[in-house]
Structure formats: C-alpha cells, structure tokens
N, C-alpha and C. Protein backbone atom coordinates (compact mmCIF):
# COMPACT_ATOMS: atom_id res chain seq x y z
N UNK A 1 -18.17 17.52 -3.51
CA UNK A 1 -16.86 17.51 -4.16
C UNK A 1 -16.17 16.16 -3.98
N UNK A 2 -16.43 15.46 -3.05
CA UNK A 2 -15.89 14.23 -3.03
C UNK A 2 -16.08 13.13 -3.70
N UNK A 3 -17.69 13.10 -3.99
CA UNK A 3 -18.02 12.49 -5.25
C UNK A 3 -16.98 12.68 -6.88
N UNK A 4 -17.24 13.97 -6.57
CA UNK A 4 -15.80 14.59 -8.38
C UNK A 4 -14.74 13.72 -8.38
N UNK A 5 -14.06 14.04 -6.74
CA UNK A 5 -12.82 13.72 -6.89
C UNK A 5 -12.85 12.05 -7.35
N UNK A 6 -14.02 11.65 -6.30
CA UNK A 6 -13.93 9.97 -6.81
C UNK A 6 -13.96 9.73 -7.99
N UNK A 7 -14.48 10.02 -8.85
CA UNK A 7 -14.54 10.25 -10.65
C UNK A 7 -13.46 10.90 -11.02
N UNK A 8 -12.70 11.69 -11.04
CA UNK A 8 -11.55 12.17 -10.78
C UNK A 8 -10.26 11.28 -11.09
N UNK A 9 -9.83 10.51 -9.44
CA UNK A 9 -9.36 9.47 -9.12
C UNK A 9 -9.37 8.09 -10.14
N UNK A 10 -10.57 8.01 -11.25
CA UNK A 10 -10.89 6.70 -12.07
C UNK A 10 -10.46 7.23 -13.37
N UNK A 11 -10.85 8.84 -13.50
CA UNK A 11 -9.96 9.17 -14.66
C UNK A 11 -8.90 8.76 -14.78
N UNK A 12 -7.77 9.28 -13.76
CA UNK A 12 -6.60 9.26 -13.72
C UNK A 12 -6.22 7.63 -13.52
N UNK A 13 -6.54 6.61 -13.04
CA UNK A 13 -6.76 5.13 -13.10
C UNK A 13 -6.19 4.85 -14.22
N UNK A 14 -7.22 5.18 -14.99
CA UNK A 14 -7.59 4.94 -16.71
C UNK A 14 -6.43 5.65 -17.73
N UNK A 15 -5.65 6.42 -17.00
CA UNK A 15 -4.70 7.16 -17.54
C UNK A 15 -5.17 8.30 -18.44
N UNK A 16 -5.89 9.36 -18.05
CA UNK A 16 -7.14 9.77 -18.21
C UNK A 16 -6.28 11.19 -17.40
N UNK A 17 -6.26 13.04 -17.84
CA UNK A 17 -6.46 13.58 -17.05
C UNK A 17 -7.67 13.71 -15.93
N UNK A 18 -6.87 13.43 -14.38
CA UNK A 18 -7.81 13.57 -13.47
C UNK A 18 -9.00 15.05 -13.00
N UNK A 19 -9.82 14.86 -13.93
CA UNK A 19 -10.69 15.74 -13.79
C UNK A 19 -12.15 15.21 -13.22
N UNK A 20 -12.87 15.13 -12.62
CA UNK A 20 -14.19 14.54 -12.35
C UNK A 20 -15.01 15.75 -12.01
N UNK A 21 -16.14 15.31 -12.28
CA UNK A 21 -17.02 16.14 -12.28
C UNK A 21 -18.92 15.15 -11.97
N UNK A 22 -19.64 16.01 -10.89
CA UNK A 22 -21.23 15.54 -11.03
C UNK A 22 -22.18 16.62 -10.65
N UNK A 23 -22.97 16.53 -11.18
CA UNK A 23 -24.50 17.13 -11.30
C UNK A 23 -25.29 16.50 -10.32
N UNK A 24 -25.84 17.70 -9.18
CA UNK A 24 -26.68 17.35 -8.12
C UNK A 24 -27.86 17.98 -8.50
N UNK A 25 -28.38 17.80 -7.77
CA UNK A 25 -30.59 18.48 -7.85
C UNK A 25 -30.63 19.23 -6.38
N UNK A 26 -31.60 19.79 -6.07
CA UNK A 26 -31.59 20.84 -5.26
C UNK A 26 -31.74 19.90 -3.83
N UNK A 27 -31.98 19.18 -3.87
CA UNK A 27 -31.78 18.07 -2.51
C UNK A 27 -30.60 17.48 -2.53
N UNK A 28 -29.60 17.73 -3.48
CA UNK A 28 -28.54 17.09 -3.40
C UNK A 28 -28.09 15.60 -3.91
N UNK A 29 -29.07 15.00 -4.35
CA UNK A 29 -28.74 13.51 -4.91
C UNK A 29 -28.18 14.15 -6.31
N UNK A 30 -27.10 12.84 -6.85
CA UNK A 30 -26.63 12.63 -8.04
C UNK A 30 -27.12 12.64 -9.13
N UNK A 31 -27.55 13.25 -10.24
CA UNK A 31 -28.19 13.28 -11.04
C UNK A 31 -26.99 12.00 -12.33
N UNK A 32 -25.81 12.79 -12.15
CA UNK A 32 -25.02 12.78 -13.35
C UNK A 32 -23.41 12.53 -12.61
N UNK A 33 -22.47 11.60 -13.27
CA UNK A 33 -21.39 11.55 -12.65
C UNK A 33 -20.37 11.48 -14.43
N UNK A 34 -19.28 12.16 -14.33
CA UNK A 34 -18.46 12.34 -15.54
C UNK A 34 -16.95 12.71 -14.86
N UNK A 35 -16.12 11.42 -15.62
CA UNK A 35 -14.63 11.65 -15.31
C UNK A 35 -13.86 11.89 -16.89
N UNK A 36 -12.66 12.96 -16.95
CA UNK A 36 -12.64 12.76 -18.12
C UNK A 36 -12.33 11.46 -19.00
N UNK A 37 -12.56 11.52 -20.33
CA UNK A 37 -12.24 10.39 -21.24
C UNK A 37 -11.60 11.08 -22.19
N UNK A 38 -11.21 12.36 -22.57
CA UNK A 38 -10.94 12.69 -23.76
C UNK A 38 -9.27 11.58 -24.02
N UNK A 39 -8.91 11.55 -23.41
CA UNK A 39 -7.67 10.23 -23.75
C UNK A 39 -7.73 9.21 -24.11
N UNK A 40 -8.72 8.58 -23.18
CA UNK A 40 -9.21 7.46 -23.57
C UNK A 40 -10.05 6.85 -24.58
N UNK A 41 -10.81 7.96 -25.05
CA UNK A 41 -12.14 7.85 -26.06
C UNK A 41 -11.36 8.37 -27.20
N UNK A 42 -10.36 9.44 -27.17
CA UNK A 42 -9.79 10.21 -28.53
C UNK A 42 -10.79 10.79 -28.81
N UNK A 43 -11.58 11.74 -27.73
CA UNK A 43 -12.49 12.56 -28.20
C UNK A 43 -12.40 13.83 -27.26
N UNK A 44 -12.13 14.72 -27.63
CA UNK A 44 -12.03 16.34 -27.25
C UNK A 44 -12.79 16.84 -26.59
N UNK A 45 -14.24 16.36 -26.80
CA UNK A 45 -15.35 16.59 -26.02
C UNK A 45 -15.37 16.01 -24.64
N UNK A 46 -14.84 15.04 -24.44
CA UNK A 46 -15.32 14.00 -23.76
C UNK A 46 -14.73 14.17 -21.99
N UNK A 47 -14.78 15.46 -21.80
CA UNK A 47 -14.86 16.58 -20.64
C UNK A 47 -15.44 16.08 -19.49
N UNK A 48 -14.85 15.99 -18.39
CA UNK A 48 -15.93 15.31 -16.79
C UNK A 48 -17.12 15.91 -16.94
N UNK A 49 -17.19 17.32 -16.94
CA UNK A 49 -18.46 18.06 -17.39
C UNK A 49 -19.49 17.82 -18.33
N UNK A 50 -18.89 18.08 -19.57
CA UNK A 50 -20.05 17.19 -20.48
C UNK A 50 -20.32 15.87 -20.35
N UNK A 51 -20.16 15.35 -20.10
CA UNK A 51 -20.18 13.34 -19.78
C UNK A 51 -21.15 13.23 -18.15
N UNK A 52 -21.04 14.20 -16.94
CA UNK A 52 -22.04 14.43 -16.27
C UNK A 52 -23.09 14.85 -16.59
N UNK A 53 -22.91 16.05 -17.46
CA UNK A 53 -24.06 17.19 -17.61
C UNK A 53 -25.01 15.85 -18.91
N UNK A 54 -24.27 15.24 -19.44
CA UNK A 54 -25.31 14.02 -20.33
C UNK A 54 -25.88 13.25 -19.16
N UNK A 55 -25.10 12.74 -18.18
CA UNK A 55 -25.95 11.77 -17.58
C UNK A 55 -27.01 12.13 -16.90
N UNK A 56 -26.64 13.61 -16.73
CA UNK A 56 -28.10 14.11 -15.88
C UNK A 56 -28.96 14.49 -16.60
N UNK A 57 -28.85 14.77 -17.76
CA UNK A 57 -29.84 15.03 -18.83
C UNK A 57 -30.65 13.66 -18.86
N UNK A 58 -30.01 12.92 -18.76
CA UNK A 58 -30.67 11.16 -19.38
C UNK A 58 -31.63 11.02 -18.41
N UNK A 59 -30.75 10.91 -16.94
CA UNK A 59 -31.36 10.84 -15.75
C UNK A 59 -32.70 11.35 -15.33
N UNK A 60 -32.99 12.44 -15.53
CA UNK A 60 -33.99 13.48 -15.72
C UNK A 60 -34.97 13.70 -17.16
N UNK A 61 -34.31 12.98 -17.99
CA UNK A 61 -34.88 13.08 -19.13
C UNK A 61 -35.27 13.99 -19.81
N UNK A 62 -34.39 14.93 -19.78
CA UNK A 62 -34.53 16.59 -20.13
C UNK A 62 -32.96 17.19 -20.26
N UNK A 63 -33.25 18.24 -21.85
CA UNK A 63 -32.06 18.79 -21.69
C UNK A 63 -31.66 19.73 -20.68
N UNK A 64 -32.58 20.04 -20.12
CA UNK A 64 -32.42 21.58 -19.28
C UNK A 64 -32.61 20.85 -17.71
N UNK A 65 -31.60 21.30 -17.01
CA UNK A 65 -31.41 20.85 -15.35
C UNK A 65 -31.54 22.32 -14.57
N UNK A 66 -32.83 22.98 -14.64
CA UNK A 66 -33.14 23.93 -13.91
C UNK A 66 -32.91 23.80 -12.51
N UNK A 67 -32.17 24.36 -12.03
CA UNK A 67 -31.87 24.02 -10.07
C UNK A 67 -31.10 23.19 -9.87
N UNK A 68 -30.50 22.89 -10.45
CA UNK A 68 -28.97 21.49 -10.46
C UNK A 68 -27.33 22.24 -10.33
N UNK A 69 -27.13 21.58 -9.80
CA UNK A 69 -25.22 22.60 -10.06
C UNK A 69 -24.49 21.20 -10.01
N UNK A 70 -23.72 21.99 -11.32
CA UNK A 70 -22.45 21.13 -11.29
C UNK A 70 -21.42 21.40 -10.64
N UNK A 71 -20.60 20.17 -10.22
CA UNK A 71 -19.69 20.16 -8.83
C UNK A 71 -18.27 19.69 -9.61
N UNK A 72 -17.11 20.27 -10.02
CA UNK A 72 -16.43 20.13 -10.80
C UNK A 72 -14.90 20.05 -10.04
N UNK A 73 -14.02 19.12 -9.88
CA UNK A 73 -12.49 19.28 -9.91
C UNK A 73 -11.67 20.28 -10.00
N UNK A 74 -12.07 20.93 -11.32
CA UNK A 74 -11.33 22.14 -12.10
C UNK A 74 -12.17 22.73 -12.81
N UNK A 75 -11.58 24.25 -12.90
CA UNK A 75 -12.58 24.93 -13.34
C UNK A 75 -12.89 24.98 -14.71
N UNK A 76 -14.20 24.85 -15.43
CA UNK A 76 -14.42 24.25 -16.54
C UNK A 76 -13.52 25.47 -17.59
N UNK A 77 -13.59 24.67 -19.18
CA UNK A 77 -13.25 25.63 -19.81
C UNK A 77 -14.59 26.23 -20.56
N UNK A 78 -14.24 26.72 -21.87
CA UNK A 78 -15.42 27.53 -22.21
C UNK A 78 -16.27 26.76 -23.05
N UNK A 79 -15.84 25.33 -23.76
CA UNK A 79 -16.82 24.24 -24.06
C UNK A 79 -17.59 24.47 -23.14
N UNK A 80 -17.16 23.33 -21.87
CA UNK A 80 -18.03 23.06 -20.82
C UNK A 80 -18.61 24.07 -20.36
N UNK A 81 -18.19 25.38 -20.20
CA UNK A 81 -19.49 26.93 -20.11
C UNK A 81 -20.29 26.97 -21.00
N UNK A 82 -20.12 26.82 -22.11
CA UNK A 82 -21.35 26.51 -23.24
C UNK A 82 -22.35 25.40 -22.88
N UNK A 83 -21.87 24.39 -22.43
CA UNK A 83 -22.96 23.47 -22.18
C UNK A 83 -23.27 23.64 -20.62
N UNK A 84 -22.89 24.15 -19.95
CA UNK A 84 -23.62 24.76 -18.48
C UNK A 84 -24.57 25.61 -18.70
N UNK A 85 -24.47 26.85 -20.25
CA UNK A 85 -25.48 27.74 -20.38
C UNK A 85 -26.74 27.07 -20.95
N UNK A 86 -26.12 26.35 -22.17
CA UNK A 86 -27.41 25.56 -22.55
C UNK A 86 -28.16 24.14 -21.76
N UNK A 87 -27.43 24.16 -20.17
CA UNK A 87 -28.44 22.60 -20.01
C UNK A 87 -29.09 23.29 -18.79
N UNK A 88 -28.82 25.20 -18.63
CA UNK A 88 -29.37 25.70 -17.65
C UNK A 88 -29.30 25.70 -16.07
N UNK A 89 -27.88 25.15 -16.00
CA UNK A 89 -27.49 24.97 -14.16
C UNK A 89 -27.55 26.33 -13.69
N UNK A 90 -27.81 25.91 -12.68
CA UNK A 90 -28.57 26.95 -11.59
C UNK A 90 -26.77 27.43 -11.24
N UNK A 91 -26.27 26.48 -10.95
CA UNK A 91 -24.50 27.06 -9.84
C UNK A 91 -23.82 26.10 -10.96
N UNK A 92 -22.32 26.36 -10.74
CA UNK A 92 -21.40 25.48 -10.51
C UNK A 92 -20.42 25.65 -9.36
N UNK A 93 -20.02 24.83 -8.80
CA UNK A 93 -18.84 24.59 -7.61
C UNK A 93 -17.68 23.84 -8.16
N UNK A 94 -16.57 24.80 -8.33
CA UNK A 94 -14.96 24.30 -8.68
C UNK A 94 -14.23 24.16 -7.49
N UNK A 95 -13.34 23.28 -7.64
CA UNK A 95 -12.05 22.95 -6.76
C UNK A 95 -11.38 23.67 -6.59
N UNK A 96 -10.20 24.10 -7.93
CA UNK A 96 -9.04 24.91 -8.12
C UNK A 96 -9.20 25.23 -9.74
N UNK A 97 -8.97 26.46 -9.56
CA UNK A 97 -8.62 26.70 -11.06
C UNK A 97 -7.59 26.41 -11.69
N UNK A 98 -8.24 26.51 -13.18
CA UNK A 98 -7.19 26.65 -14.32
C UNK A 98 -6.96 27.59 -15.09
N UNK A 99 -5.48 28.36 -14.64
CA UNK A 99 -4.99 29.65 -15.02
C UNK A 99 -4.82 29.53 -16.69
N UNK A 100 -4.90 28.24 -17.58
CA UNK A 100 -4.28 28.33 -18.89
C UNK A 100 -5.91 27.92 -19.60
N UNK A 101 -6.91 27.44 -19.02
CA UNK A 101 -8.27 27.61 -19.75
C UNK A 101 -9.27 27.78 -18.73
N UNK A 102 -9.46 27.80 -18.07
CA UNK A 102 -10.59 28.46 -16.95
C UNK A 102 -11.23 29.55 -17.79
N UNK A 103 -13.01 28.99 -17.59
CA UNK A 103 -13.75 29.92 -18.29
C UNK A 103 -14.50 30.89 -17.28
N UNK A 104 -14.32 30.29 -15.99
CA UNK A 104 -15.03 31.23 -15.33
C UNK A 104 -14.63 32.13 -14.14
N UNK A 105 -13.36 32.53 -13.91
CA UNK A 105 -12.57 33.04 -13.39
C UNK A 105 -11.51 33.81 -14.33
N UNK A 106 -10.69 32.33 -14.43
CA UNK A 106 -9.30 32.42 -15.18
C UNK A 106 -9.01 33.40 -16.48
N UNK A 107 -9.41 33.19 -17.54
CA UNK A 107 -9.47 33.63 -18.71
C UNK A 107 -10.57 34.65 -18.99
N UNK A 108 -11.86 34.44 -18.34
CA UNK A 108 -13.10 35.19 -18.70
C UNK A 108 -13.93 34.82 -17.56
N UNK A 109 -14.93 36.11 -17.32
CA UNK A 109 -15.80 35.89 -16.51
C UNK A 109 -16.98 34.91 -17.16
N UNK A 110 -16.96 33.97 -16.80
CA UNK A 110 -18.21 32.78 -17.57
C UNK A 110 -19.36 33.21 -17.20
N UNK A 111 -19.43 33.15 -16.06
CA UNK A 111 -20.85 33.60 -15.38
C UNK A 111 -21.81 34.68 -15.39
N UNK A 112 -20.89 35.88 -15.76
CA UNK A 112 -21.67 36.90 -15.65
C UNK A 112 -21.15 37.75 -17.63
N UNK A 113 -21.90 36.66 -18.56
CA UNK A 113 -21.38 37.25 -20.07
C UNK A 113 -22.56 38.09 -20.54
N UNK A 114 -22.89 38.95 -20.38
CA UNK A 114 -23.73 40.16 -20.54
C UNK A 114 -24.85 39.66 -21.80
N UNK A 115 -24.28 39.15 -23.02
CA UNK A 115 -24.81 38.74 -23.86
C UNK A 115 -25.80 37.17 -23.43
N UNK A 116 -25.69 36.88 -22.45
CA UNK A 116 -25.74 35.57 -22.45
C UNK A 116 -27.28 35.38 -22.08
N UNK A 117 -27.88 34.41 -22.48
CA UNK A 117 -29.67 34.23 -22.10
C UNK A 117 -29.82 33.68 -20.88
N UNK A 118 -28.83 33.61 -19.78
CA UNK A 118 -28.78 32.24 -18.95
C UNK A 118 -27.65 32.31 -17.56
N UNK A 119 -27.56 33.28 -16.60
CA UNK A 119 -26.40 33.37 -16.15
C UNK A 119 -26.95 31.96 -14.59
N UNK A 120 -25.84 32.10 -13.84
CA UNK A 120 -25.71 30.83 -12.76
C UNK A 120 -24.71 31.41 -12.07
N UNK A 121 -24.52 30.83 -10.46
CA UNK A 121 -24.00 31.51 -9.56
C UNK A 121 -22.63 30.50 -9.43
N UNK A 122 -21.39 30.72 -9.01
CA UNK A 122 -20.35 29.86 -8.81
C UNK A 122 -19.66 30.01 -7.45
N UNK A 123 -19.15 28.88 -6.71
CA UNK A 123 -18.39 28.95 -6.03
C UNK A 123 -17.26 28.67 -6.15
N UNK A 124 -15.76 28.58 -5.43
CA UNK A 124 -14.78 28.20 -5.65
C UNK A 124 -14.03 27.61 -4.42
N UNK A 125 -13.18 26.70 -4.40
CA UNK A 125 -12.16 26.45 -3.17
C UNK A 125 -12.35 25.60 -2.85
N UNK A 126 -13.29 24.76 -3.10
CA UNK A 126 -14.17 23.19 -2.01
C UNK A 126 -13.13 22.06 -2.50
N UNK A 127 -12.40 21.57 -1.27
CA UNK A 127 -10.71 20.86 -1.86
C UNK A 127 -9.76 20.56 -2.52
N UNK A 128 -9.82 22.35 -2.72
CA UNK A 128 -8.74 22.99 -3.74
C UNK A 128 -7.25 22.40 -3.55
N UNK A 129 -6.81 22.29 -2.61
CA UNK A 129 -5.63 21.58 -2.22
C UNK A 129 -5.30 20.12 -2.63
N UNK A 130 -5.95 19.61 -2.41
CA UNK A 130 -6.54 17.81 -2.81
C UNK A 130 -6.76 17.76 -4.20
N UNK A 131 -7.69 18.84 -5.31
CA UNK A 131 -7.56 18.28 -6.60
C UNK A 131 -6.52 19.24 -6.70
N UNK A 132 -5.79 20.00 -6.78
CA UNK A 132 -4.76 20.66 -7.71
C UNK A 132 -3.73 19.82 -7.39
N UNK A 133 -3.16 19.46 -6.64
CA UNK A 133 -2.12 17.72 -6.07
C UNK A 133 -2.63 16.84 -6.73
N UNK A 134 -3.54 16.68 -7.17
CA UNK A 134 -4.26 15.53 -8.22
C UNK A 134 -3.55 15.81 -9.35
N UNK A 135 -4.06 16.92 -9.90
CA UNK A 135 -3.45 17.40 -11.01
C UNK A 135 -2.23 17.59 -11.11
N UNK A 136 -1.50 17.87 -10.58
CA UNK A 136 -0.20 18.28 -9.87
C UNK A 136 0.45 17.39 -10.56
N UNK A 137 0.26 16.29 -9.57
CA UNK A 137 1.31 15.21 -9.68
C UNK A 137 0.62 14.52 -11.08
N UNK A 138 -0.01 14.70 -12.00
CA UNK A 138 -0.27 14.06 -12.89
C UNK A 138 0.19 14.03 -13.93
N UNK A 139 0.66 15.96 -14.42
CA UNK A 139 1.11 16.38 -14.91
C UNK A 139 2.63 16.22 -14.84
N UNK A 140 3.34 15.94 -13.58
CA UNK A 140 4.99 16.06 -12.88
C UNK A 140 5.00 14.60 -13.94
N UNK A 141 4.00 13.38 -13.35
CA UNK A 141 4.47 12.62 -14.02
C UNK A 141 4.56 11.95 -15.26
N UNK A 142 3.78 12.67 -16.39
CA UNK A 142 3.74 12.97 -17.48
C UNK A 142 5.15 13.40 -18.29
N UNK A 143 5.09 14.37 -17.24
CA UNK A 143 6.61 15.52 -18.14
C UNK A 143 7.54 14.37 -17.73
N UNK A 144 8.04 13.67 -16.89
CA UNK A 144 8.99 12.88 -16.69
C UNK A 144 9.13 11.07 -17.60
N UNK A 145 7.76 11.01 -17.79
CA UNK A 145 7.55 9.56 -18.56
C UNK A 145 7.86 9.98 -20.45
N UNK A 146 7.67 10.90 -20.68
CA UNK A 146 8.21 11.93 -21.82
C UNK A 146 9.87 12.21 -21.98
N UNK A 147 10.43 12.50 -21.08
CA UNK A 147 11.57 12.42 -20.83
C UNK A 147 12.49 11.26 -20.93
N UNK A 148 11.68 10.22 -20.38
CA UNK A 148 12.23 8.60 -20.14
C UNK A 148 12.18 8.23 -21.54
N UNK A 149 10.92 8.33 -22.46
CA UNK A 149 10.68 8.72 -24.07
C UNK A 149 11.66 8.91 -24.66
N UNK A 150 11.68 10.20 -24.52
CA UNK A 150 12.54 10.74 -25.26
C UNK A 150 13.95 10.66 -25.43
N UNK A 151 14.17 10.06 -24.03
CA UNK A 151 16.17 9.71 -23.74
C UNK A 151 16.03 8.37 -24.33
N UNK A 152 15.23 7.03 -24.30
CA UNK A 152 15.38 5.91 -25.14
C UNK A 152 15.49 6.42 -26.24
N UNK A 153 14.39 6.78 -27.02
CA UNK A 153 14.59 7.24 -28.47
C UNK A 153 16.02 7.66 -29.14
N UNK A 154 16.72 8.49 -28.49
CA UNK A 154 17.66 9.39 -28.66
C UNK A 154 18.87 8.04 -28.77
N UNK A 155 19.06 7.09 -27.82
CA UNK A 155 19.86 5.97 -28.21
C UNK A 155 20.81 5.04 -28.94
C-alpha cells in the first residue's frame, strides 16, 4: 500500500485526484504502477487502476495477470471491476472506501457477482486513515479554490 500511496501522492502533485494504485505477482514485486490522470489526460478512463492493470499487462506481456492483486488507495469503481474481471486478478487490497462509487463493498458486491466468469478475493483497511486524509483534504481544497472562483467572478 505504500507503493499506491506513493503514486497517489504524484497524482495529487499533478493536480490529479489522489488515487494510486499497483499490481504485484505472487512474490510481491511490482508488476504495474498507475496514479490517476483522468484530469490531466481529459480522459475518464484514465483510473490508477486501469493505468496499473496496463502496465502489468505490458510488463508480463499478457492480458491476463493470473495470481497478481491489485493494491489500490480507494476502492475501485465498477469500470475498474470490469477490468479486474477481465485481466483476471487473483485479490484486490483497498485503503478506504468509496461510499458514492465503490464497486466492491460500497454500491455492489464486486467480488462475489454470481453471473460473473471470474471472481477474486478482497481485502480492506491497509492505511485507511492516511489515504482517506489524502482524499480528504483534496477534496476540502477543491470546494474552497471554487469558492475563491466563484466570489472573483461574482465582482
């Protein structure tokens, strides 16, 4: 998880929600490291999750990461559960959830979708305190730089 957060941390740099996210192998080395870009790139996709789950694909040279878990900030939404089912992770490990899109807790059980060809085991909590204060304050200072916005404008 400390790896995430460090990706995480460069999101938010970049002015970037701080989300990070990486893909390990069953020994634990890095396959894949992804912070978000959807701000930066102006692309929707462009998810800590999917942007890892590519590099470990590359890395490995395969779409499918049989025995790999992704190690995530926040808990993915249901994009990024779509591409956890199709690149075949064994786990994922979240930080803190997200009560307004969380696919695998929050909103819907991700993990266990009856229909699904492909289920994976999850954990939760691994410095839940540390990224939701990430997020936290990212968001506090968002709503307030909006505000500062919006009172010039008004002028």
């Amino acid at each position: 998880m400390h790896e995430a957060l460090v990706c995480a941390r460069t999101a938010q740099e970049q002015g970037d929600v701080p989300v990070g996210a990486v893909v390990v192998n069953e020994c634990g080395r890095v396959l894949g490291r992804g912070e978000n870009r959807t701000i930066l790139s102006n692309d929707p996709t462009a998810h800590a999750e999917i942007l890892a789950i590519r590099a470990a694909c590359s890395t490995e040279g395969n779409y499918r990461l049989a025995g790999a878990v992704l190690v995530v900030t926040l808990e993915p939404c249901i994009m990024c559960l779509g591409a956890i089912i199709q690149a075949r992770l064994a786990g994922v490990v979240f930080a803190t959830p997200d009560p307004k899109a969380g696919s695998l807790i929050s909103r819907m059980a991700g993990s266990e979708i009856p229909w699904s060809n492909h289920h994976f085991w999850m954990a939760q909590g691994v410095l839940a305190d540390t990224c939701s204060t990430l997020l936290r304050e990212f968001f506090q200072r968002r709503r307030h730089e909006k505000k500062i916005f919006k009172n010039l404008a008004e002028r």
